[in-house]
C-alpha atoms as a PDB file:
ATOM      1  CA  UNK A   1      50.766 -18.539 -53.858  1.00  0.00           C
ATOM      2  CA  UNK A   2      51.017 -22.151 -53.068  1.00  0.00           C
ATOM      3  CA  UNK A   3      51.268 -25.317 -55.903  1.00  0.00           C
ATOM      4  CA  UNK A   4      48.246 -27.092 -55.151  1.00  0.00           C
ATOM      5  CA  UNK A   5      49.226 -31.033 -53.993  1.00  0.00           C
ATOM      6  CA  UNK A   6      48.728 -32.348 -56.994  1.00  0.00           C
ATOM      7  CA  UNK A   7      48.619 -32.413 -60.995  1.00  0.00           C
ATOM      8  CA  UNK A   8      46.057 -32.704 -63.271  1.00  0.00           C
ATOM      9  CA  UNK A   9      47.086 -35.027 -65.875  1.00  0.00           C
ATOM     10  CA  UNK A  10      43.665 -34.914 -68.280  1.00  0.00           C
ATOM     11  CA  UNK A  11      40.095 -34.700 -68.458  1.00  0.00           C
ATOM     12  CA  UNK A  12      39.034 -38.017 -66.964  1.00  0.00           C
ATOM     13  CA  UNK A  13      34.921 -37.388 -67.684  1.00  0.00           C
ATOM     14  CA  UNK A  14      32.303 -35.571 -68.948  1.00  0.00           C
ATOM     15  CA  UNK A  15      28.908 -35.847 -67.635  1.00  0.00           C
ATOM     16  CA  UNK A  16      25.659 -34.807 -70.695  1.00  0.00           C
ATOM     17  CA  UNK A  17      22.260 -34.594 -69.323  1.00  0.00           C
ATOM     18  CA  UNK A  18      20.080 -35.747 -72.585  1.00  0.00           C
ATOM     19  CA  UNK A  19      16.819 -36.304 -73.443  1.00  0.00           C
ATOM     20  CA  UNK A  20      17.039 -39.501 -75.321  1.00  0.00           C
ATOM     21  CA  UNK A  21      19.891 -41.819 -74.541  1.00  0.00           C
ATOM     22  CA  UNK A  22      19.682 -44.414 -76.961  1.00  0.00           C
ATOM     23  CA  UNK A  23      19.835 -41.651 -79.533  1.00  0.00           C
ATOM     24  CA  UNK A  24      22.856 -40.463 -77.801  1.00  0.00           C
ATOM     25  CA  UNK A  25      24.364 -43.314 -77.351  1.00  0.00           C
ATOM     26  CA  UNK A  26      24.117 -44.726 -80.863  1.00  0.00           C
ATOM     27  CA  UNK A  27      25.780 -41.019 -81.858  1.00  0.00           C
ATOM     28  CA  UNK A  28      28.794 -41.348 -79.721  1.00  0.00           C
ATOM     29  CA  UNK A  29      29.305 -44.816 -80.683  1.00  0.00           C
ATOM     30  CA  UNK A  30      28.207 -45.396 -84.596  1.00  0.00           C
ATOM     31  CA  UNK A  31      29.516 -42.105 -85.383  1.00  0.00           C
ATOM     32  CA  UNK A  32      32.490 -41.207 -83.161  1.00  0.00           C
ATOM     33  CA  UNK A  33      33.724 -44.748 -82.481  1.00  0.00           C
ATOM     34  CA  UNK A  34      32.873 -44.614 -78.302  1.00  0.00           C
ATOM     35  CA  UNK A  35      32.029 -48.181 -76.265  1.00  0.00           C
ATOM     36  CA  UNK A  36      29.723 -48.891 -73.950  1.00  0.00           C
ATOM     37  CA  UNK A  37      31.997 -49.157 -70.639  1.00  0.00           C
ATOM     38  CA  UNK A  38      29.583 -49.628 -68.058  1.00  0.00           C
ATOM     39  CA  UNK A  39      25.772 -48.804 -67.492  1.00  0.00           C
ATOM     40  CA  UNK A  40      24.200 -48.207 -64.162  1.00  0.00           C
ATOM     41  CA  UNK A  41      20.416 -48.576 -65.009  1.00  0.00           C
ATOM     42  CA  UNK A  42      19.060 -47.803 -61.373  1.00  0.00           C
ATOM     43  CA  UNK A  43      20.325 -43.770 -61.717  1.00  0.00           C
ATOM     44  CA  UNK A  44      19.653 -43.449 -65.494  1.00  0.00           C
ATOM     45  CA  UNK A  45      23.509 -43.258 -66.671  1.00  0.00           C
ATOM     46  CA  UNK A  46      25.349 -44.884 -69.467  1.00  0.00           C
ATOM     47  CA  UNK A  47      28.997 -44.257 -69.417  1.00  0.00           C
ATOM     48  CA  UNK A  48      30.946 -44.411 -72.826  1.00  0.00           C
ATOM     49  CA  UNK A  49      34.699 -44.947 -73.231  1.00  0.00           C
ATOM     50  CA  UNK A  50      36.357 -42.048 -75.426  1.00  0.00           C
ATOM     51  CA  UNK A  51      40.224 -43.147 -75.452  1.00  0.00           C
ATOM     52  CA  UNK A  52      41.160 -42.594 -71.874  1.00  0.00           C
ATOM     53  CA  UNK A  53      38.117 -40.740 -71.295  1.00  0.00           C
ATOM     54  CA  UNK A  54      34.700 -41.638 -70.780  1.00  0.00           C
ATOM     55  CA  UNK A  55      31.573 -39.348 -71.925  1.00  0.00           C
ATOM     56  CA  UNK A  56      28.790 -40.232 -69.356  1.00  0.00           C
ATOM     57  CA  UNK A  57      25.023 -39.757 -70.714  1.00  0.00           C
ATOM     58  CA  UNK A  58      22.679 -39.021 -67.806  1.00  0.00           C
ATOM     59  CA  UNK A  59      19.018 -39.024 -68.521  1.00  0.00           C
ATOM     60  CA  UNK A  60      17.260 -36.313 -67.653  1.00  0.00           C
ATOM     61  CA  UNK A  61      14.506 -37.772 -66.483  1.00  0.00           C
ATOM     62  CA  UNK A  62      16.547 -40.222 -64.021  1.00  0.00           C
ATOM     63  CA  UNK A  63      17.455 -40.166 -60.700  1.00  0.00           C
ATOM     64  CA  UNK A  64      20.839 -38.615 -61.291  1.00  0.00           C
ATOM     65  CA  UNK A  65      19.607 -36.167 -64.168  1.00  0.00           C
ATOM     66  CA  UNK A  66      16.808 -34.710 -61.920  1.00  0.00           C
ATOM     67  CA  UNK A  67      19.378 -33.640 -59.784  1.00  0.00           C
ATOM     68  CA  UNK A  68      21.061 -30.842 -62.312  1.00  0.00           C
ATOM     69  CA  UNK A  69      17.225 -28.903 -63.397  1.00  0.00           C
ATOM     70  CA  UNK A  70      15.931 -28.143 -66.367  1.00  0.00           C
ATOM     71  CA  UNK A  71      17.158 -29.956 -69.498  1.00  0.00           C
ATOM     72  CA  UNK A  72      19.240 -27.994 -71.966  1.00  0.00           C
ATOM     73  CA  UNK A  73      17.081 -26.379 -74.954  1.00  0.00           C
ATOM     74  CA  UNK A  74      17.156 -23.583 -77.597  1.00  0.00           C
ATOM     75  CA  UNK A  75      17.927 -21.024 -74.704  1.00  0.00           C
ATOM     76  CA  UNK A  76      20.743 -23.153 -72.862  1.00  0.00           C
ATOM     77  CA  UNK A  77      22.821 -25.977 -73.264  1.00  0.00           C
ATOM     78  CA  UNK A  78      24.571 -28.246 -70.904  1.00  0.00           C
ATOM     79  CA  UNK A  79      28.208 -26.898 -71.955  1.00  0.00           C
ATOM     80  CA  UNK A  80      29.622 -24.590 -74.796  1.00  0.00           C
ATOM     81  CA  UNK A  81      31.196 -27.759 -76.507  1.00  0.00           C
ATOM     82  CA  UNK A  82      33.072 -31.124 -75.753  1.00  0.00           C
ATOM     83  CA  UNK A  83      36.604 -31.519 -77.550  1.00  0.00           C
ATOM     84  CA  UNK A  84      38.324 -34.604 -78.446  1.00  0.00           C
ATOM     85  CA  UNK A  85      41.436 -35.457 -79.250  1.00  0.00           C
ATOM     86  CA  UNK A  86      41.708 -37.576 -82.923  1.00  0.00           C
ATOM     87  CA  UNK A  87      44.068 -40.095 -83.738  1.00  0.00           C
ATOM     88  CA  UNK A  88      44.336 -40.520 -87.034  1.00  0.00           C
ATOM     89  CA  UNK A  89      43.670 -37.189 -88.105  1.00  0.00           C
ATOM     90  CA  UNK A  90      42.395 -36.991 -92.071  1.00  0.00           C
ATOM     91  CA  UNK A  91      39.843 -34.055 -92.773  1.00  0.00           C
ATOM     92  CA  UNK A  92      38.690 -35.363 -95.542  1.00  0.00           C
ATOM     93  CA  UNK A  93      37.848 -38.628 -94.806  1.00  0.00           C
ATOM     94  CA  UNK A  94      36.256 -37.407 -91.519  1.00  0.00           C
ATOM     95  CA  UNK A  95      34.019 -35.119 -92.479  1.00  0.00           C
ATOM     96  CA  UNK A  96      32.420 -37.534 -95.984  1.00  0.00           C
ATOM     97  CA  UNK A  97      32.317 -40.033 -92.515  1.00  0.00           C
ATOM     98  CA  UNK A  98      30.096 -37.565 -90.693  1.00  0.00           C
ATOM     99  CA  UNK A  99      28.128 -36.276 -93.399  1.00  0.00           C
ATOM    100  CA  UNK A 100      27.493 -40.064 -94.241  1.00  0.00           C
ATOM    101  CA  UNK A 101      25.540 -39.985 -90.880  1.00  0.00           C
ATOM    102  CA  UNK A 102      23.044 -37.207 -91.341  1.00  0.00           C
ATOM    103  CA  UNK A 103      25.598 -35.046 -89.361  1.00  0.00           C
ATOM    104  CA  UNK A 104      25.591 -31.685 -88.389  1.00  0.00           C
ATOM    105  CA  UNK A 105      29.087 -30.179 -89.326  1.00  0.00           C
ATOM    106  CA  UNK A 106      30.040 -26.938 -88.333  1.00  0.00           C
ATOM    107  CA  UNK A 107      33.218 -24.387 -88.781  1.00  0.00           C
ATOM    108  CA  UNK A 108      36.619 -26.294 -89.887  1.00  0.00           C
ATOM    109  CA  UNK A 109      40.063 -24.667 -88.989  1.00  0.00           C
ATOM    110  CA  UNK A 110      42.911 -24.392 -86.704  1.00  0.00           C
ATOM    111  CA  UNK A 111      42.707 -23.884 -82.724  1.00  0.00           C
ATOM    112  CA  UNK A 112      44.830 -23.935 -80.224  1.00  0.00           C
ATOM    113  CA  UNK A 113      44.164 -27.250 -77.887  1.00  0.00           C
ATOM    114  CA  UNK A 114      45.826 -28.602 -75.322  1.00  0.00           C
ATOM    115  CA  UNK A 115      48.603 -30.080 -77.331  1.00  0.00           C
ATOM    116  CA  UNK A 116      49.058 -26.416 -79.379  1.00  0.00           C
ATOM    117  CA  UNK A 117      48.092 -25.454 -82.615  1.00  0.00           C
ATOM    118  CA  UNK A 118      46.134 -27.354 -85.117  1.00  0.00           C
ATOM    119  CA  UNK A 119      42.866 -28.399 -87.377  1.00  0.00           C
ATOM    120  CA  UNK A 120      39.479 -28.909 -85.915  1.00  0.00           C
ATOM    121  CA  UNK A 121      36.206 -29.793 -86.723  1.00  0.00           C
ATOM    122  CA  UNK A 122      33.133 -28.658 -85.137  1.00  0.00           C
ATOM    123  CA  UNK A 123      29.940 -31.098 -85.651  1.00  0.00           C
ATOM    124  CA  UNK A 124      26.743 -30.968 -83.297  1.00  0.00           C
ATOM    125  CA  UNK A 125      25.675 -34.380 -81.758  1.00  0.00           C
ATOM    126  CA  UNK A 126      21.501 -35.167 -81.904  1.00  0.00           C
ATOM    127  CA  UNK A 127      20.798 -32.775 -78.822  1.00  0.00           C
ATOM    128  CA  UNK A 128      22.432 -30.028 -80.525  1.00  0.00           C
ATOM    129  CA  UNK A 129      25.510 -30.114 -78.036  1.00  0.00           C
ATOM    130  CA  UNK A 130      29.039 -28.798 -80.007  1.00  0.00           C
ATOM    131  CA  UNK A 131      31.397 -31.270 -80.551  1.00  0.00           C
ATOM    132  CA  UNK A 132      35.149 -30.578 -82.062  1.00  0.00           C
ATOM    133  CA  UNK A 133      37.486 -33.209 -82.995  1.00  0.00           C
ATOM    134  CA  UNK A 134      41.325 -32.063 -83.039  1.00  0.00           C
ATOM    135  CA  UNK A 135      43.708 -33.474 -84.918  1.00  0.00           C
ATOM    136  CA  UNK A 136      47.929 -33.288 -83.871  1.00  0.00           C
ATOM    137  CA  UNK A 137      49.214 -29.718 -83.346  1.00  0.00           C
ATOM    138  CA  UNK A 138      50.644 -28.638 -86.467  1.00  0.00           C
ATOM    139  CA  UNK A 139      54.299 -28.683 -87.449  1.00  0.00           C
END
């Protein structure tokens, strides 16, 4: 088989279709630390920057979020769960952060991630979408 022409180097975006954006929004921002990059009203999207990421919330009501169906719900979600990368890793101090917030937090451990072997936290933002935070593979 042939290389393809090019190399993926990471995972530039990820698109959620929610319900309620502001709720969203102040999630991935007052809790996880995202900005506000850039919003684009006119299609219902709000795109957040998440290191050299971005997290885009899509409304489901909007223009854009029409496009994908139904919204997500007890019997389906928009994705089995969103990982990022954490600088800065300290379990502790993480997890008295989220539960601080009201926040869901699920299983704790180590998984394999892109960069190997190494702890993770599972939370669940307002929607109910999973969410893991990895810390550095471990040594």
């Amino acid at each position: 088989m042939n290389k393809p022409p090019f190399r993926i180097e990471q995972i530039d975006h990820v698109v959620l279709r929610v319900y309620d954006v502001p709720i969203m929004q102040a999630f991935y921002c007052d809790v996880l630390g995202c900005t506000v990059e850039r919003r684009q009203e006119e299609i219902g999207l709000v795109q957040l920057r998440a290191g050299h990421s971005l997290i885009d919330l899509v409304s489901i009501g909007s223009k854009l979020g029409c496009h994908g169906g139904a919204g997500p719900g007890t019997e389906g979600h928009n994705m089995d769960h969103l990982c990022l990368s954490v600088d800065g890793y300290d379990e502790a101090a993480i997890i008295a952060h989220l539960k601080a917030h009201g926040v869901h937090v699920g299983d704790i451990g180590s998984r394999y991630g892109a960069k190997g072997e190494g702890p993770s936290i599972y939370l669940f933002d307002p929607q109910g979408n999973m969410v893991e935070l990895k810390g550095p593979p471990a040594l």
